[in-house]
C-alpha atoms as a PDB file:
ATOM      1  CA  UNK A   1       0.000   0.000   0.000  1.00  0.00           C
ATOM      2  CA  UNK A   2       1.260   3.416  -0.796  1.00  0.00           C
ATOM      3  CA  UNK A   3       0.173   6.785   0.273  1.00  0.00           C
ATOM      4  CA  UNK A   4       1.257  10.599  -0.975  1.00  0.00           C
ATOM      5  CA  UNK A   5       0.998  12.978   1.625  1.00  0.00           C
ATOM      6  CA  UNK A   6       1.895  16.313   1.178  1.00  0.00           C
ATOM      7  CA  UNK A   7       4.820  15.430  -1.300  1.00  0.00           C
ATOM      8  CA  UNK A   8       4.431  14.176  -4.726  1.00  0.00           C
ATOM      9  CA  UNK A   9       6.694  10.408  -3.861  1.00  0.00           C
ATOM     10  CA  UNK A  10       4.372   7.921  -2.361  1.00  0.00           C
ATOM     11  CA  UNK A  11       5.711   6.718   0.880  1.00  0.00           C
ATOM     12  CA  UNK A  12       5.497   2.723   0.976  1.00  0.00           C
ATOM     13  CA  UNK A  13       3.704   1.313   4.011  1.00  0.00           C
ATOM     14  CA  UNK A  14       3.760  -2.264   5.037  1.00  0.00           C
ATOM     15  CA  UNK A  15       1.538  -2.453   7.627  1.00  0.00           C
ATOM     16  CA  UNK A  16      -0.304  -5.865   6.466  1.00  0.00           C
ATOM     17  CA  UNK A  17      -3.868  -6.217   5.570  1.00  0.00           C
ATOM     18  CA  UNK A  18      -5.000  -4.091   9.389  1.00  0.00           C
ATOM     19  CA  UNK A  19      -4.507  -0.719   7.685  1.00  0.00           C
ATOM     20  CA  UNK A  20      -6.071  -1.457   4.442  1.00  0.00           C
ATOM     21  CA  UNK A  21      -8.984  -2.855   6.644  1.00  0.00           C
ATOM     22  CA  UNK A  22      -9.449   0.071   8.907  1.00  0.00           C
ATOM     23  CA  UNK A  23      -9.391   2.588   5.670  1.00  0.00           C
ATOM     24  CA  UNK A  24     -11.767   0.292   3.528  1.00  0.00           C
ATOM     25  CA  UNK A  25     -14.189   0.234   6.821  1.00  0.00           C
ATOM     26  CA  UNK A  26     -14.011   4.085   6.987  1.00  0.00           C
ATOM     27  CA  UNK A  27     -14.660   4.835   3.411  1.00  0.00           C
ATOM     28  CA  UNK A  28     -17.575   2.547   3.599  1.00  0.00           C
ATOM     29  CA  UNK A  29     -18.674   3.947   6.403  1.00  0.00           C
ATOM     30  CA  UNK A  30     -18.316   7.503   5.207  1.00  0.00           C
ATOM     31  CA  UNK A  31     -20.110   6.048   1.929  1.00  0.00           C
ATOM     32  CA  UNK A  32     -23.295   5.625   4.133  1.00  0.00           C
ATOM     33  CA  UNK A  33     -23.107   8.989   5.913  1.00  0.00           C
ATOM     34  CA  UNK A  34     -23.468  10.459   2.826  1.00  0.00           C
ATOM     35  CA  UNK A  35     -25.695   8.332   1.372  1.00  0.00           C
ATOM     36  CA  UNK A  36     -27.926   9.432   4.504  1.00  0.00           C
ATOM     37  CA  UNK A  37     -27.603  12.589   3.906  1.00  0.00           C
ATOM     38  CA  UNK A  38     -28.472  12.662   0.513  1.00  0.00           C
ATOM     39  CA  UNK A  39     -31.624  10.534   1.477  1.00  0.00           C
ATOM     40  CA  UNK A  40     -32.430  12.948   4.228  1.00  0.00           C
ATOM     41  CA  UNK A  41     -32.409  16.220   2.047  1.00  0.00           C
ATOM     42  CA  UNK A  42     -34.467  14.460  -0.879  1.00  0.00           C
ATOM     43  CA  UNK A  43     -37.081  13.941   1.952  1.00  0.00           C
ATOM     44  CA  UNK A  44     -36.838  17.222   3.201  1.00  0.00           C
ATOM     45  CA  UNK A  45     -37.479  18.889  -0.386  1.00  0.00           C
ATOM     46  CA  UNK A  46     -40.146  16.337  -0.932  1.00  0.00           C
ATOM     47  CA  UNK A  47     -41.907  17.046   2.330  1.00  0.00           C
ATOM     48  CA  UNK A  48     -41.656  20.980   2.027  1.00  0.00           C
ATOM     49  CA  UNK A  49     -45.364  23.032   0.437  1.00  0.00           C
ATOM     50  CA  UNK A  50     -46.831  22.309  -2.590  1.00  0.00           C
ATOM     51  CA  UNK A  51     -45.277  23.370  -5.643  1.00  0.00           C
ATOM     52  CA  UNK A  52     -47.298  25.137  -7.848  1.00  0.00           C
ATOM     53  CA  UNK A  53     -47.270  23.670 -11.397  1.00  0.00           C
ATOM     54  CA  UNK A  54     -46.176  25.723 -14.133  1.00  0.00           C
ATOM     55  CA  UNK A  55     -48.502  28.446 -15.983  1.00  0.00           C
ATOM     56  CA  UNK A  56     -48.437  28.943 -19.998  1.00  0.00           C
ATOM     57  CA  UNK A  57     -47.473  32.510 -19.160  1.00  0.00           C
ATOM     58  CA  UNK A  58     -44.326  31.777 -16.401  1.00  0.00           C
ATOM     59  CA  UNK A  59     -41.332  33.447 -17.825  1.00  0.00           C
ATOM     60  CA  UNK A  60     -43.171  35.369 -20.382  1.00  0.00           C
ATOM     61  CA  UNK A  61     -42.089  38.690 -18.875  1.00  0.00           C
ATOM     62  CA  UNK A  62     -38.506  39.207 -17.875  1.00  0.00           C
ATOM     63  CA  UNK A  63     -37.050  42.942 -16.990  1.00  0.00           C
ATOM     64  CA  UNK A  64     -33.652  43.705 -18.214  1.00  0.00           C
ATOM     65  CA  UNK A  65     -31.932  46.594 -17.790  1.00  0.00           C
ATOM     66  CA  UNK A  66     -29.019  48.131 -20.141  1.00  0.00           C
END
């Protein structure tokens, strides 16, 4: 296993399979965080007010100035 930190050589680590263990059990576990929080803000913009749907005449009228 190699890792680059802060220096563009990786620096060889031979730590057996306990370190590549620990990092794959922290990436998965990050993985679900954010797959919970993803989850959690789709429900929260699904459970906000009703949308109203879209008129023929939305975006008909738009103000620029030069």
């Amino acid at each position: 296993m190699a890792l680059t930190v802060g220096s563009s050589t990786p620096v060889n680590v031979d730590g057996g399979n306990a370190l590549e263990v620990i990092g794959a059990r922290r990436e998965n576990t990050q993985t679900e965080v954010e797959g919970q929080i993803a989850v959690d803000l789709i429900e929260s913009s699904l459970a906000g007010g009703q949308v109203s749907p879209p008129t023929a005449t939305s975006g008909n009228n738009v103000n620029i100035k030069v």
